[in-house]
Protein backbone atom coordinates (compact mmCIF):
# COMPACT_ATOMS: atom_id res chain seq x y z
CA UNK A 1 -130.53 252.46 99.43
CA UNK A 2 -130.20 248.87 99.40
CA UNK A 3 -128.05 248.46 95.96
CA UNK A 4 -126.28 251.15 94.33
CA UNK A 5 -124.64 251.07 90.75
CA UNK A 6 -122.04 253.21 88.97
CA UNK A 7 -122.27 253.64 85.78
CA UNK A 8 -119.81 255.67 82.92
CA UNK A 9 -120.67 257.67 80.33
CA UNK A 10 -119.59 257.08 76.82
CA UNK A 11 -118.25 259.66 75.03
CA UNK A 12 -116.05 262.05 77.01
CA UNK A 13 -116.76 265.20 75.13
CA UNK A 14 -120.33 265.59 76.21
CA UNK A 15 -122.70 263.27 78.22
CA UNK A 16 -124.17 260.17 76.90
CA UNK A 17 -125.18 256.68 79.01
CA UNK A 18 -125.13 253.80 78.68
CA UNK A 19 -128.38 251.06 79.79
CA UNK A 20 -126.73 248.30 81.05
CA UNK A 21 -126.89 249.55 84.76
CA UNK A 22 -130.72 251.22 84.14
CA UNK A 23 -132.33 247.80 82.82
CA UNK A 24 -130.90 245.76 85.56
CA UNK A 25 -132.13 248.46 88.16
CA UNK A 26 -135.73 248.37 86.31
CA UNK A 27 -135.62 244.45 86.56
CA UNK A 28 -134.24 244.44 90.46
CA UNK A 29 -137.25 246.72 91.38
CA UNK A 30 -139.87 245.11 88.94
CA UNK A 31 -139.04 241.78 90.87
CA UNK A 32 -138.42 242.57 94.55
CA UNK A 33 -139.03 245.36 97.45
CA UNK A 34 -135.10 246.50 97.23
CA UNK A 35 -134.53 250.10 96.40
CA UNK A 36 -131.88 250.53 93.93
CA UNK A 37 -130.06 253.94 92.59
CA UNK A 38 -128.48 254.14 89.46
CA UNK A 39 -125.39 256.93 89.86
CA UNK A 40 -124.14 258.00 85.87
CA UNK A 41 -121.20 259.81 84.85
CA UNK A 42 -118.96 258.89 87.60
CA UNK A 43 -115.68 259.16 85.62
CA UNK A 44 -116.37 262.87 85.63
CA UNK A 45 -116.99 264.20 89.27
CA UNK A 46 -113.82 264.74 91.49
CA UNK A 47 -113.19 262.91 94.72
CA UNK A 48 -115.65 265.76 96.73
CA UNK A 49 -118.45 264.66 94.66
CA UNK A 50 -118.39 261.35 94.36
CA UNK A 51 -117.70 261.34 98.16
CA UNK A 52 -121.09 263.26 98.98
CA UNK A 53 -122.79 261.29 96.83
CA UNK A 54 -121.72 257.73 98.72
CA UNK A 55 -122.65 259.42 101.61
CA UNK A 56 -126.22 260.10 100.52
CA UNK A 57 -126.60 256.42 99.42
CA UNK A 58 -124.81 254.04 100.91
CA UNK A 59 -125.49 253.62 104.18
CA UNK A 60 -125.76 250.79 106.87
CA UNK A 61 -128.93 249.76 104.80
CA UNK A 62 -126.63 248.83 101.23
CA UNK A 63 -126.04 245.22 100.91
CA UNK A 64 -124.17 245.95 97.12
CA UNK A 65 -122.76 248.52 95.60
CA UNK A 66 -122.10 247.63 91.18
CA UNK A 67 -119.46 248.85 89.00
CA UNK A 68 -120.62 248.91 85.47
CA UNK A 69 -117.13 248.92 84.09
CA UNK A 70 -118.16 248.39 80.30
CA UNK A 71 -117.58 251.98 79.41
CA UNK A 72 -115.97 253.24 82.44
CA UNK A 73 -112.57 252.08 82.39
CA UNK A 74 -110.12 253.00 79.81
CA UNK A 75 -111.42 256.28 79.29
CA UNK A 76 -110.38 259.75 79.36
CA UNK A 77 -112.09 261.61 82.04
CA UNK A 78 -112.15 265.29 83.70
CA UNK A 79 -111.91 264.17 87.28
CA UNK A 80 -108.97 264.48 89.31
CA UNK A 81 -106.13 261.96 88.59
CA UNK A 82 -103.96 261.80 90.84
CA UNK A 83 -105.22 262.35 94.28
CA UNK A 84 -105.22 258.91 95.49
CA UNK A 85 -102.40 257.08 97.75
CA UNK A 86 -102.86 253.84 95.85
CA UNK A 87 -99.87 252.47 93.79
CA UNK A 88 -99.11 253.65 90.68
CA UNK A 89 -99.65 250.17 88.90
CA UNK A 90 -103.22 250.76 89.67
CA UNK A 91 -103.64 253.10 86.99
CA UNK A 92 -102.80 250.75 84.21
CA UNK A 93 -104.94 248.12 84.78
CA UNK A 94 -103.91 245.73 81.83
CA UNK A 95 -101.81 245.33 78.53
CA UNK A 96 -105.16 246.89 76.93
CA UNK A 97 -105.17 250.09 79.20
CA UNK A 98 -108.00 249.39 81.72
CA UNK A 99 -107.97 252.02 83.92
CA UNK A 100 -109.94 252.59 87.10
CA UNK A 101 -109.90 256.91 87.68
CA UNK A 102 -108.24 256.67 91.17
CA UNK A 103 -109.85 258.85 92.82
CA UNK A 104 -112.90 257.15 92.60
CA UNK A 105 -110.85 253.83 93.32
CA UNK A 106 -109.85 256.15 96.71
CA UNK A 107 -113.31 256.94 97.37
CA UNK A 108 -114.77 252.71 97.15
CA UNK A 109 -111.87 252.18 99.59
CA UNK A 110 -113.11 254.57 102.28
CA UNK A 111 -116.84 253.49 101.63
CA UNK A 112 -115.83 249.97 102.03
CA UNK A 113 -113.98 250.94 105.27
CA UNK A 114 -116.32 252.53 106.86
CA UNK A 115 -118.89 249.42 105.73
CA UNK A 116 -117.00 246.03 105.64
CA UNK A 117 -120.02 244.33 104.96
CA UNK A 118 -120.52 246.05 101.81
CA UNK A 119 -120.02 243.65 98.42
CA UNK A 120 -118.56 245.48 96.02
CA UNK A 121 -118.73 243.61 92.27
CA UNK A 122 -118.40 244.66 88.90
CA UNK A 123 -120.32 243.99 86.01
CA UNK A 124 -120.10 244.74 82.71
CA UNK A 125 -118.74 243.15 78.93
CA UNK A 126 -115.28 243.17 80.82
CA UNK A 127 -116.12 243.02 84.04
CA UNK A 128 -114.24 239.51 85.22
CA UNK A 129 -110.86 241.29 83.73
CA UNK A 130 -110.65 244.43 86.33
CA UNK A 131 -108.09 244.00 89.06
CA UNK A 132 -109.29 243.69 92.22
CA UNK A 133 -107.98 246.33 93.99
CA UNK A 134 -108.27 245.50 97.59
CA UNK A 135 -111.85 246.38 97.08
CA UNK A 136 -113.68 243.98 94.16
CA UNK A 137 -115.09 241.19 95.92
CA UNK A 138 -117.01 239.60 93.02
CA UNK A 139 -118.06 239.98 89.35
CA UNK A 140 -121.32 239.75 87.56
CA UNK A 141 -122.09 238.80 84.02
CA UNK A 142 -123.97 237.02 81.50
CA UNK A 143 -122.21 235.90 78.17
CA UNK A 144 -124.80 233.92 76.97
CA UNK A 145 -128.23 235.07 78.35
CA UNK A 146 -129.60 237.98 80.61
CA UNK A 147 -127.61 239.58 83.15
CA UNK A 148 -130.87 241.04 84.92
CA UNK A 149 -131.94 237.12 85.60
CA UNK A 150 -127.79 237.02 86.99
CA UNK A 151 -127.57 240.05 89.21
CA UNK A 152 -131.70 239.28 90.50
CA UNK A 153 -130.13 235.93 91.97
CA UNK A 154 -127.09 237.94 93.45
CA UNK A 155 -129.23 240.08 95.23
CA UNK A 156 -131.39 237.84 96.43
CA UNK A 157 -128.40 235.35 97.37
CA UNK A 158 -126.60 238.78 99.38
CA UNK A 159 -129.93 240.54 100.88
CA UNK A 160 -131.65 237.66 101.44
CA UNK A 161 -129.65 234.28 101.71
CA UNK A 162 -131.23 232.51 98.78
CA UNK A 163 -129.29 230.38 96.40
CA UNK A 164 -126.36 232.21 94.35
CA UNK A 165 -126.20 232.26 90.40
CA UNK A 166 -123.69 229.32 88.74
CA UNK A 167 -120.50 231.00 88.93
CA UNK A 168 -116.47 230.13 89.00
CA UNK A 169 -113.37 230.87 90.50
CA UNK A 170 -111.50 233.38 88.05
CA UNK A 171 -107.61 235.38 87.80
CA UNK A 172 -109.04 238.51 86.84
CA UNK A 173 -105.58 240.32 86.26
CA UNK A 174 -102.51 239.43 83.89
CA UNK A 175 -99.70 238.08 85.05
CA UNK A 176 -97.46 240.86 85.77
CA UNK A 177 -95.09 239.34 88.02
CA UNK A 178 -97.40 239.74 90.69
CA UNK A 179 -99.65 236.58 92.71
CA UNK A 180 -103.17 237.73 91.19
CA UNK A 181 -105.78 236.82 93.46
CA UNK A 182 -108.69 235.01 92.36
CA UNK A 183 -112.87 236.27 92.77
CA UNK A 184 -115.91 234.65 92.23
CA UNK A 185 -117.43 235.49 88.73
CA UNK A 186 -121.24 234.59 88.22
CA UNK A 187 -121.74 234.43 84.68
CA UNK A 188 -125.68 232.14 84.57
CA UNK A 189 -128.74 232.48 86.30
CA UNK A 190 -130.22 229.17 88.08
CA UNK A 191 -133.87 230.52 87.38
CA UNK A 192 -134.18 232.26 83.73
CA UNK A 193 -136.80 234.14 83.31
CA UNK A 194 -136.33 237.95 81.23
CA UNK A 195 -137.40 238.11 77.92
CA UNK A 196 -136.53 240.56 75.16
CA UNK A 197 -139.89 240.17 73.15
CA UNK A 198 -141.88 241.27 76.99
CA UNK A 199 -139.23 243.70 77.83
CA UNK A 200 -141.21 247.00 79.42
CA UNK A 201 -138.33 248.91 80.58
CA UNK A 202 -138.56 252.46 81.37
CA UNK A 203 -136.06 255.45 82.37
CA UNK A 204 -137.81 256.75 85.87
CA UNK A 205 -137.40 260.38 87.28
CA UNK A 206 -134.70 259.26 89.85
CA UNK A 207 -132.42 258.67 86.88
CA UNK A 208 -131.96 262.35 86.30
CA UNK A 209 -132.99 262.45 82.69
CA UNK A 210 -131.55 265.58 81.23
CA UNK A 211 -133.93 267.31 79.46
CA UNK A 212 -134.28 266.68 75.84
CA UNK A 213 -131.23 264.23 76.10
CA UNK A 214 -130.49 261.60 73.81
CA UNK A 215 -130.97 258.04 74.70
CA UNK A 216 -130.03 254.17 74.68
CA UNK A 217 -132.86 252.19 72.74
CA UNK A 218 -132.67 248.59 72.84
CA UNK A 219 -134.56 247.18 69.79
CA UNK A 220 -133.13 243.46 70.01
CA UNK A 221 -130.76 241.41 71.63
CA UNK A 222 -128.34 239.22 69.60
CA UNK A 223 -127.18 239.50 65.46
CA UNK A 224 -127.82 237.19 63.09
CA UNK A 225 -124.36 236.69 61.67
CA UNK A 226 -121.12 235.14 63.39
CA UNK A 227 -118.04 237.29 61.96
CA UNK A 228 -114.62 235.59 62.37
CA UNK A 229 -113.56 238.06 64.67
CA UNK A 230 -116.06 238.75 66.83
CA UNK A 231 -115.98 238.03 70.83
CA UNK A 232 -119.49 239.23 71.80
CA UNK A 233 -122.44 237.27 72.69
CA UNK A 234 -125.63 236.77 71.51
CA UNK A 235 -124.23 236.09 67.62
CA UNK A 236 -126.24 233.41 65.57
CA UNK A 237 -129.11 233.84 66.32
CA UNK A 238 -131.73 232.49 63.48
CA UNK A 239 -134.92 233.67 64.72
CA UNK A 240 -137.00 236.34 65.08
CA UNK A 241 -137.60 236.01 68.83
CA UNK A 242 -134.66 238.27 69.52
CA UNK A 243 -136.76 241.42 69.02
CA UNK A 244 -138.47 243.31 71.31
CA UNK A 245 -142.10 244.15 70.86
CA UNK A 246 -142.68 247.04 69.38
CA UNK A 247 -145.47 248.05 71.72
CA UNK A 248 -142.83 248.28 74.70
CA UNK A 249 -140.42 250.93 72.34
CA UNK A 250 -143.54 252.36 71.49
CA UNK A 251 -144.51 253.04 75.06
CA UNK A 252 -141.12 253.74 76.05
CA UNK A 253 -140.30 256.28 73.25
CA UNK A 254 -143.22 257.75 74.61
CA UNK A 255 -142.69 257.58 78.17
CA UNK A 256 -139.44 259.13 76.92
CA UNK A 257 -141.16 262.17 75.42
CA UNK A 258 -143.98 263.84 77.98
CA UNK A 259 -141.19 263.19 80.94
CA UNK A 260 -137.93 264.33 79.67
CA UNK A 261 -138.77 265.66 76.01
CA UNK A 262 -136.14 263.25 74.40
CA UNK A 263 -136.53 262.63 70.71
CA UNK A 264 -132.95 261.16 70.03
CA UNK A 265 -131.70 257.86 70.69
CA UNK A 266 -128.47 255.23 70.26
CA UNK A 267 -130.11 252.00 68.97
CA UNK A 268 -128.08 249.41 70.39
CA UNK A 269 -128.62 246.37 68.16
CA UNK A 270 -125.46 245.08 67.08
CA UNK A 271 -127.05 245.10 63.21
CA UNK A 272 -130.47 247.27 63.51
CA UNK A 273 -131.16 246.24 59.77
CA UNK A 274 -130.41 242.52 59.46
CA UNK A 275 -133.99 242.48 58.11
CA UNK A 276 -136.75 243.91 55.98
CA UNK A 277 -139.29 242.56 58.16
CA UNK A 278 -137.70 244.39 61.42
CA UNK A 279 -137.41 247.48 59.84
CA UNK A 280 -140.75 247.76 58.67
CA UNK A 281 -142.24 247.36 61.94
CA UNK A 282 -140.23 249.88 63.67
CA UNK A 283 -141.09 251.86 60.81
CA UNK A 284 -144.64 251.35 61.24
CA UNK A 285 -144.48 251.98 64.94
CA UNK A 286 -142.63 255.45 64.56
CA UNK A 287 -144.86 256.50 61.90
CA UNK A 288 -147.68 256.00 64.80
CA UNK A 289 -145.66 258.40 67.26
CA UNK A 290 -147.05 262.24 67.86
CA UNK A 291 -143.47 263.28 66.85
CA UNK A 292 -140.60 262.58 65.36
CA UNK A 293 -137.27 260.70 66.20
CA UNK A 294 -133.57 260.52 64.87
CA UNK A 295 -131.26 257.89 65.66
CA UNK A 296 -128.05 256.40 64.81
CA UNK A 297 -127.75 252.55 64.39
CA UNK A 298 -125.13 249.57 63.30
CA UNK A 299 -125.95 248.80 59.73
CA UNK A 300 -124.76 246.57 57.82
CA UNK A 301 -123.79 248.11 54.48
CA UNK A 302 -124.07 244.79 52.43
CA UNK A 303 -127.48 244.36 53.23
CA UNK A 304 -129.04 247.94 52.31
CA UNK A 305 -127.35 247.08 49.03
CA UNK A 306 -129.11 243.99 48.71
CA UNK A 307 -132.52 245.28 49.79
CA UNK A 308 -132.41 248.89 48.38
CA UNK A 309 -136.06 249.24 50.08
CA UNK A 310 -133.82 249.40 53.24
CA UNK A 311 -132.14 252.62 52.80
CA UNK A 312 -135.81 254.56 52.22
CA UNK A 313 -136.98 252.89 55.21
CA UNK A 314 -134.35 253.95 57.57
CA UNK A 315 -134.50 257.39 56.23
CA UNK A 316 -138.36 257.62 56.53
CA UNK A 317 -138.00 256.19 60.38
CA UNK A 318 -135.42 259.25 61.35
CA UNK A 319 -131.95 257.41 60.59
CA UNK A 320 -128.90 260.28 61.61
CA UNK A 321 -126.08 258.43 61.78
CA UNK A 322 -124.87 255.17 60.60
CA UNK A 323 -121.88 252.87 61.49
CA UNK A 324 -120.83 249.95 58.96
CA UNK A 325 -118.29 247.52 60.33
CA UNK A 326 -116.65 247.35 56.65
CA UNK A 327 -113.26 245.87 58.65
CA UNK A 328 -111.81 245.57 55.12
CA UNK A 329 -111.22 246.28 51.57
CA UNK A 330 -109.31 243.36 50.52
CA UNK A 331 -111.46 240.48 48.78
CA UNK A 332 -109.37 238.09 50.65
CA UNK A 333 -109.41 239.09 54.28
CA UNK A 334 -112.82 240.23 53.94
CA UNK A 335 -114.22 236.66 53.12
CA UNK A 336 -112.26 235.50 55.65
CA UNK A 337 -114.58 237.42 58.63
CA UNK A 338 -117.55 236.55 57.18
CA UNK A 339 -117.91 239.98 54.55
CA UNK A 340 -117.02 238.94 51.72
CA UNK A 341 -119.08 242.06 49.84
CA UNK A 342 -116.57 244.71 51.58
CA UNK A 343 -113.53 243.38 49.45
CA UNK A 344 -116.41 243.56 46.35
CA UNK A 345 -118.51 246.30 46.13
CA UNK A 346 -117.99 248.46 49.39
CA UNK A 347 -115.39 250.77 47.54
CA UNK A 348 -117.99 251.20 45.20
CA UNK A 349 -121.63 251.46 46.84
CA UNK A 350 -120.53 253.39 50.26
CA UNK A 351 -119.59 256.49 48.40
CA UNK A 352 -122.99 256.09 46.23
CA UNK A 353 -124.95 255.22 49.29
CA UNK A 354 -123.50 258.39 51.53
CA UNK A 355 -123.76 261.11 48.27
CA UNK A 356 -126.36 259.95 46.24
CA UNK A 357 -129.30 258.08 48.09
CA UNK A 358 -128.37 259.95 51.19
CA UNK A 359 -127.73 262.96 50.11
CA UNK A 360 -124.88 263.39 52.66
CA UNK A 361 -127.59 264.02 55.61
CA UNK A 362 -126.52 261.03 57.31
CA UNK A 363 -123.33 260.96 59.55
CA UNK A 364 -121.94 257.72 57.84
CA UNK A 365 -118.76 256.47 59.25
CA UNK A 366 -116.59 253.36 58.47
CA UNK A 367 -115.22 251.18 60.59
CA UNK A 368 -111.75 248.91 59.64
CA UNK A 369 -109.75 246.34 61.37
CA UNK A 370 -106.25 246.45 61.51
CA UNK A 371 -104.24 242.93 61.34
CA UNK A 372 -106.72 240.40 59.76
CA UNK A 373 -105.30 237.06 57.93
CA UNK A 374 -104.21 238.40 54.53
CA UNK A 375 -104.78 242.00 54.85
CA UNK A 376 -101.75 244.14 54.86
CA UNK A 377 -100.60 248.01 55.50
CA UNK A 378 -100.54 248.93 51.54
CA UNK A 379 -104.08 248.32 51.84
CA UNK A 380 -104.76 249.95 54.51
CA UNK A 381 -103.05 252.94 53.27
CA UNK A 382 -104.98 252.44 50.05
CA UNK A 383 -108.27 252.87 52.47
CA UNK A 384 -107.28 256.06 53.43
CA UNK A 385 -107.07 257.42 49.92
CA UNK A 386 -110.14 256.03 48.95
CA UNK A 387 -111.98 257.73 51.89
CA UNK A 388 -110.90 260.98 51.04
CA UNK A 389 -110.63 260.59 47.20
CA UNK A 390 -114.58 260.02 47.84
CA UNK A 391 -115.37 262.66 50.36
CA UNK A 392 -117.22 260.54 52.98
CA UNK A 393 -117.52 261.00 56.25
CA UNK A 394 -115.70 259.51 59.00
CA UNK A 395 -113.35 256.31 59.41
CA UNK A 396 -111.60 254.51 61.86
CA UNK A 397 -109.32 251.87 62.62
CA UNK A 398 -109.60 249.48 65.34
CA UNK A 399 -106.41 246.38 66.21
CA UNK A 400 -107.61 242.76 65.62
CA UNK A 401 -107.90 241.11 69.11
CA UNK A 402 -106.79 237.68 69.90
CA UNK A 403 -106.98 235.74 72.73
CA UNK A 404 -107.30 232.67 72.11
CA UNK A 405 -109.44 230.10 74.70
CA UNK A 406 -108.38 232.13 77.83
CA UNK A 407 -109.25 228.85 79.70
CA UNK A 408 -108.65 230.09 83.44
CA UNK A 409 -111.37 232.51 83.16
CA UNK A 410 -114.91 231.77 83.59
CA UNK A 411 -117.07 231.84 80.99
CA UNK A 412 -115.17 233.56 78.43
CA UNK A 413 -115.33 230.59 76.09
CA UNK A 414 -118.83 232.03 74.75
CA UNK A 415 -117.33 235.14 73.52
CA UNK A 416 -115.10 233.65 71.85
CA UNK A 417 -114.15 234.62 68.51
CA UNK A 418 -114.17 232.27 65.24
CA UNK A 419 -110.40 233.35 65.18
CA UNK A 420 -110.04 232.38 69.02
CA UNK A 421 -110.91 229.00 68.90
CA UNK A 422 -108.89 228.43 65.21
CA UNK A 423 -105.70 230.09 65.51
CA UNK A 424 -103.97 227.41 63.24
CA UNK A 425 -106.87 227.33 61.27
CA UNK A 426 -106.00 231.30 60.36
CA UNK A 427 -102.46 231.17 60.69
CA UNK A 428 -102.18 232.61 63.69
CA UNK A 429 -98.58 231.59 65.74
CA UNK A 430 -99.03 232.44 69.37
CA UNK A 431 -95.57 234.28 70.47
CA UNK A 432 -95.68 234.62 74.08
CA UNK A 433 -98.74 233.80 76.58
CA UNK A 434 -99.64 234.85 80.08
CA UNK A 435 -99.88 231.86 82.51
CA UNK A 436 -103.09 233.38 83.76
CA UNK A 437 -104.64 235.50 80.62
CA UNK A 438 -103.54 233.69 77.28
CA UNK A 439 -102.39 235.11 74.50
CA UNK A 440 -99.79 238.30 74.67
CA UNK A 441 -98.61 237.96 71.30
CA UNK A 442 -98.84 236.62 68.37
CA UNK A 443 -97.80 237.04 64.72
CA UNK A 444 -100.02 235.98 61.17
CA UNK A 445 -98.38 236.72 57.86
CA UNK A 446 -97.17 240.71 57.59
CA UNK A 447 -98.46 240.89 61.39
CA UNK A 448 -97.45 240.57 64.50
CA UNK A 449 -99.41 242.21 67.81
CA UNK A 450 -97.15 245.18 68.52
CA UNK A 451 -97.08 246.03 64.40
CA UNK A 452 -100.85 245.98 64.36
CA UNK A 453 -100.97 248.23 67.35
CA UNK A 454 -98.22 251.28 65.66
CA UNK A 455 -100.27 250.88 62.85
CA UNK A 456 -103.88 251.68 64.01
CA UNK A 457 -102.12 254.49 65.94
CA UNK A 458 -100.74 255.94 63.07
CA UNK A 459 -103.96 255.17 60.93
CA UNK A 460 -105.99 256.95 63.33
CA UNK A 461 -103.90 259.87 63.47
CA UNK A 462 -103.43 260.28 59.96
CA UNK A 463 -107.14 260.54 58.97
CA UNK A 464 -108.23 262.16 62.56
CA UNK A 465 -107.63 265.94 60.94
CA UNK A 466 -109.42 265.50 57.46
CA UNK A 467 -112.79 262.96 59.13
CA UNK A 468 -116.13 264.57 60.33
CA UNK A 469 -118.04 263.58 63.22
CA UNK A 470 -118.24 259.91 64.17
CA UNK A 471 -121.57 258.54 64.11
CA UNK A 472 -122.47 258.20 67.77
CA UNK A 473 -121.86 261.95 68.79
CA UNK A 474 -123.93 263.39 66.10
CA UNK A 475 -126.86 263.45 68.84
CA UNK A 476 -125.39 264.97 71.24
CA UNK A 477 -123.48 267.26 69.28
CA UNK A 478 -126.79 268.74 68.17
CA UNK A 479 -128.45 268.34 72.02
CA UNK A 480 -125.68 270.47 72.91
CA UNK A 481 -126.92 273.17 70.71
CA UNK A 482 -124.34 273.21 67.22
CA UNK A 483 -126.29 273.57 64.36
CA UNK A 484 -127.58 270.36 61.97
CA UNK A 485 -124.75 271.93 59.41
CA UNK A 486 -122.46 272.74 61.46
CA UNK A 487 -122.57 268.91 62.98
CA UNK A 488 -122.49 267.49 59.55
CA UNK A 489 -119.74 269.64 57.83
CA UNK A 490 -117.39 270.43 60.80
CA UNK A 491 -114.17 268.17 61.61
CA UNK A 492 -114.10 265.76 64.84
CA UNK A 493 -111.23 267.75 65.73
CA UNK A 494 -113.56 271.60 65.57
CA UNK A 495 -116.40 269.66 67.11
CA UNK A 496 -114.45 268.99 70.42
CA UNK A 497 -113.79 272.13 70.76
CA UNK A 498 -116.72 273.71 69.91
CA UNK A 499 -117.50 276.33 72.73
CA UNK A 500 -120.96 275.52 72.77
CA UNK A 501 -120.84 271.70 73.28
CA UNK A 502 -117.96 272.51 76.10
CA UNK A 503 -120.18 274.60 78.26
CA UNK A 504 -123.30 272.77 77.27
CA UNK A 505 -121.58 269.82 78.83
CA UNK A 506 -120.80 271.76 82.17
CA UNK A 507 -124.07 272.65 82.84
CA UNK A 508 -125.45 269.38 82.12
CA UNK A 509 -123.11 267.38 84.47
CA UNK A 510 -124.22 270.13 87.12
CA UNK A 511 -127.91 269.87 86.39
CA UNK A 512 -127.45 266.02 86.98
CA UNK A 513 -125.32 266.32 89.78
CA UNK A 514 -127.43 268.61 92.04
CA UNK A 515 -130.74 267.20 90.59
CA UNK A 516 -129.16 263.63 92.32
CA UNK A 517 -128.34 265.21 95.37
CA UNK A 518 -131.45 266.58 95.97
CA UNK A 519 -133.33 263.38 95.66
């Protein structure tokens, strides 16, 4: 195998992927001769498996092997923890908990020993950040465009000697006291030529579909709005040449269907209904489909209320679970991110939306952002009683992030928030900075870091016993077998242990395991 890429799963109580590492294997072998596998799930297998799976791929043939890190480091995961000889400070990646499992850490060390010339990079939203380890030779990633057109020129530069992507010199740890060692980080492709409205990607049979297993669905690439906060790419965008034909989901969906019997998918658009016009078409193309789909999308909240026609048309296309980025209640800090509705008529409309035009058969869940300019914990706490004075569905809270220009890293000054590049602008005083990674602290009004932090902790915990199922696991809650009521009415907290979803998750990490070992 001439390029091998790990990948981690997303939610750790049952099995769910992510595409990232699948779309830039479809575009590697859509463009050249190389043979590329795609290995899932790694987080879970123990040392033993992950080692007899490097030794069925890698060989004196494999030029890379990838580490999608996006959703495989700071996660909880069932493998073995502690059976590696590397240092302890290697478990703690980063003042944000990124976390390498060590054991697989133990088993890239021993691959790349017993093949020097192997590159080992890492890709991914956050790839740049990851320590190197001894083992990390160079990172791959596109803020601003496609990373297929990035990685393409990578392999081609490694396999073949052709010219490498733009990239820079980057500190990819903090500064911990230590002398961080800088890697080459390619973040833009020399030659760009991928294209979300042509994209024809397709899951093959070496992935190891499960059946009937829910899926990733890209429908477009970007959002049409710029929120204050917000570091990821792709925001802005003010056409309609950001969506993918509906001919390729179409065939996909399909494809989909007759090979692995999947009728549930994870639409990844960061706002699936930031227009009438989009939503109609993928209703139109569903509607043309020999079965029927459910999903679970981003929606903005704001916008369904300002186009009621919206909230038939999701229904009618097989909508299952919905996640509004409310971040806040307050009509201050809410017009401050760019949402100014939430702090108007959110407290108002969600409850009608979830009870009365949804008739509570969508998983709705909330999402709030601890620390923004003019916000504060009584209203916060105030949240809280709203949620359950309204019987909804689920709600979290996520800490405010600010970092500020990070200048020694490449290419982080496209994800950027609003909030990063204006910190005086919003108040923000910057308390203590890393000499290599920017901002460590910082305070704005009631907040400081470390008080935004003990309060989404305590948030979390205080509405984690009384809140149903988030969003994304309604999917697989119901692959795994639990009933459509049971999904819908149970707590997060009965759903993870749910004896059914626990051994339903067993036998689908052995089905993929020994269906990718027999390849």
């Amino acid at each position: 195998m001439n390029i091998v890429i790990l990948n981690g799963g997303i939610l750790w109580h049952t099995l769910s992927r992510s595409v990232g590492a699948y779309k830039i294997a479809h575009w590697i072998r859509k463009h050249t001769q190389y043979t590329v596998q795609v290995v899932d799930f790694v987080e879970q297998f123990k040392y033993d498996q992950i080692k007899k799976i490097f030794d069925k791929f890698i060989t004196n043939d494999t030029y890379i092997l990838a580490i999608s890190t996006t959703f495989l480091i700071n996660r909880f995961y069932d493998g073995e923890k502690n059976t590696s000889n590397l240092e302890k400070g290697n478990q703690s990646t980063s003042r944000d908990g990124l976390r390498f499992p060590p054991h697989l850490l133990l088993n890239i060390l021993e691959i790349k020993a017993k093949y020097p010339k192997l590159k080992v990079v890492t890709g991914g939203y956050i790839s740049e950040r990851v320590p190197n380890y001894g083992i990390i030779d160079e990172s791959i990633m596109s803020y601003t465009e496609s990373s297929e057109d990035v990685f393409l020129e990578y392999a081609n530069y490694i396999i073949r000697g052709d010219e490498p992507p733009i990239g820079e010199m980057v500190y990819p740890t903090l500064d911990r006291g230590e002398n961080p060692v800088q890697r080459m980080f390619y973040h833009t492709a020399r030659n760009k030529i991928y294209n979300i409205e042509h994209d024809d990607f397709r899951f093959i049979e070496e992935d190891i579909i499960i059946p009937f297993e829910p899926l990733p669905l890209d429908v477009s690439k970007g959002c049409i709005f710029a929120c204050a906060f917000c570091q990821y790419p792709h925001i802005g965008k003010t056409k309609f040449d950001y969506i993918r034909g509906m001919e390729h989901i179409e065939k996909e969906l399909i494809n989909n269907y007759e090979k692995f019997g999947t009728t549930r998918y994870y639409l990844l658009d960061d706002t699936f209904n930031d227009s009438v016009y989009k939503l109609k078409m993928f209703n139109d193309m569903v509607e043309r489909l020999p079965f029927k789909i459910r999903y679970t999308a981003y929606l903005r909240a704001d916008l369904i209320h300002r186009f009621p026609e919206m909230s038939d048309l999701l229904i009618e296309s097989g909508l299952r679970g919905a996640y509004h980025g409310i971040e806040s209640l307050h009509p201050e800090a809410s017009r401050i991110v760019g949402k100014g509705w939430s702090g108007k008529g959110a407290r108002e409309y969600i409850p009608k939306l979830y009870h009365d035009q949804w008739k509570k058969k969508v998983a709705q869940h909330v999402n709030f952002i601890t620390g923004l300019p003019k916000d504060n914990p009584e209203n916060l706490t105030d949240t809280i009683k709203w949620f359950i004075n309204n019987d909804l569905h689920s709600i979290n809270f996520n800490p405010l992030g600010v970092y500020g220009k990070l200048s020694n890293i490449a290419g982080r000054h496209s994800t950027q928030s609003l909030f990063d590049k204006n910190l005086e602008e919003y108040g923000f005083e910057v308390t203590k900075t890393s000499k290599y990674y920017g901002i460590i602290d910082w305070r704005n009004g009631v907040w400081t870091r470390n008080s935004v932090l003990e309060l989404t902790q305590k948030l979390n915990e205080t509405v984690l016993p009384i809140k149903k199922s988030y969003s994304w696991r309604i999917l697989p809650y119901e692959w795994s077998g639990v009933s459509d009521d049971d999904v819908m009415s149970l707590s997060e907290i009965q759903l993870r242990h749910n004896t059914k979803i626990k051994s339903s998750k067993k036998l689908h990490l052995n089905y993929y395991f020994n269906s990718l070992m027999s390849l």
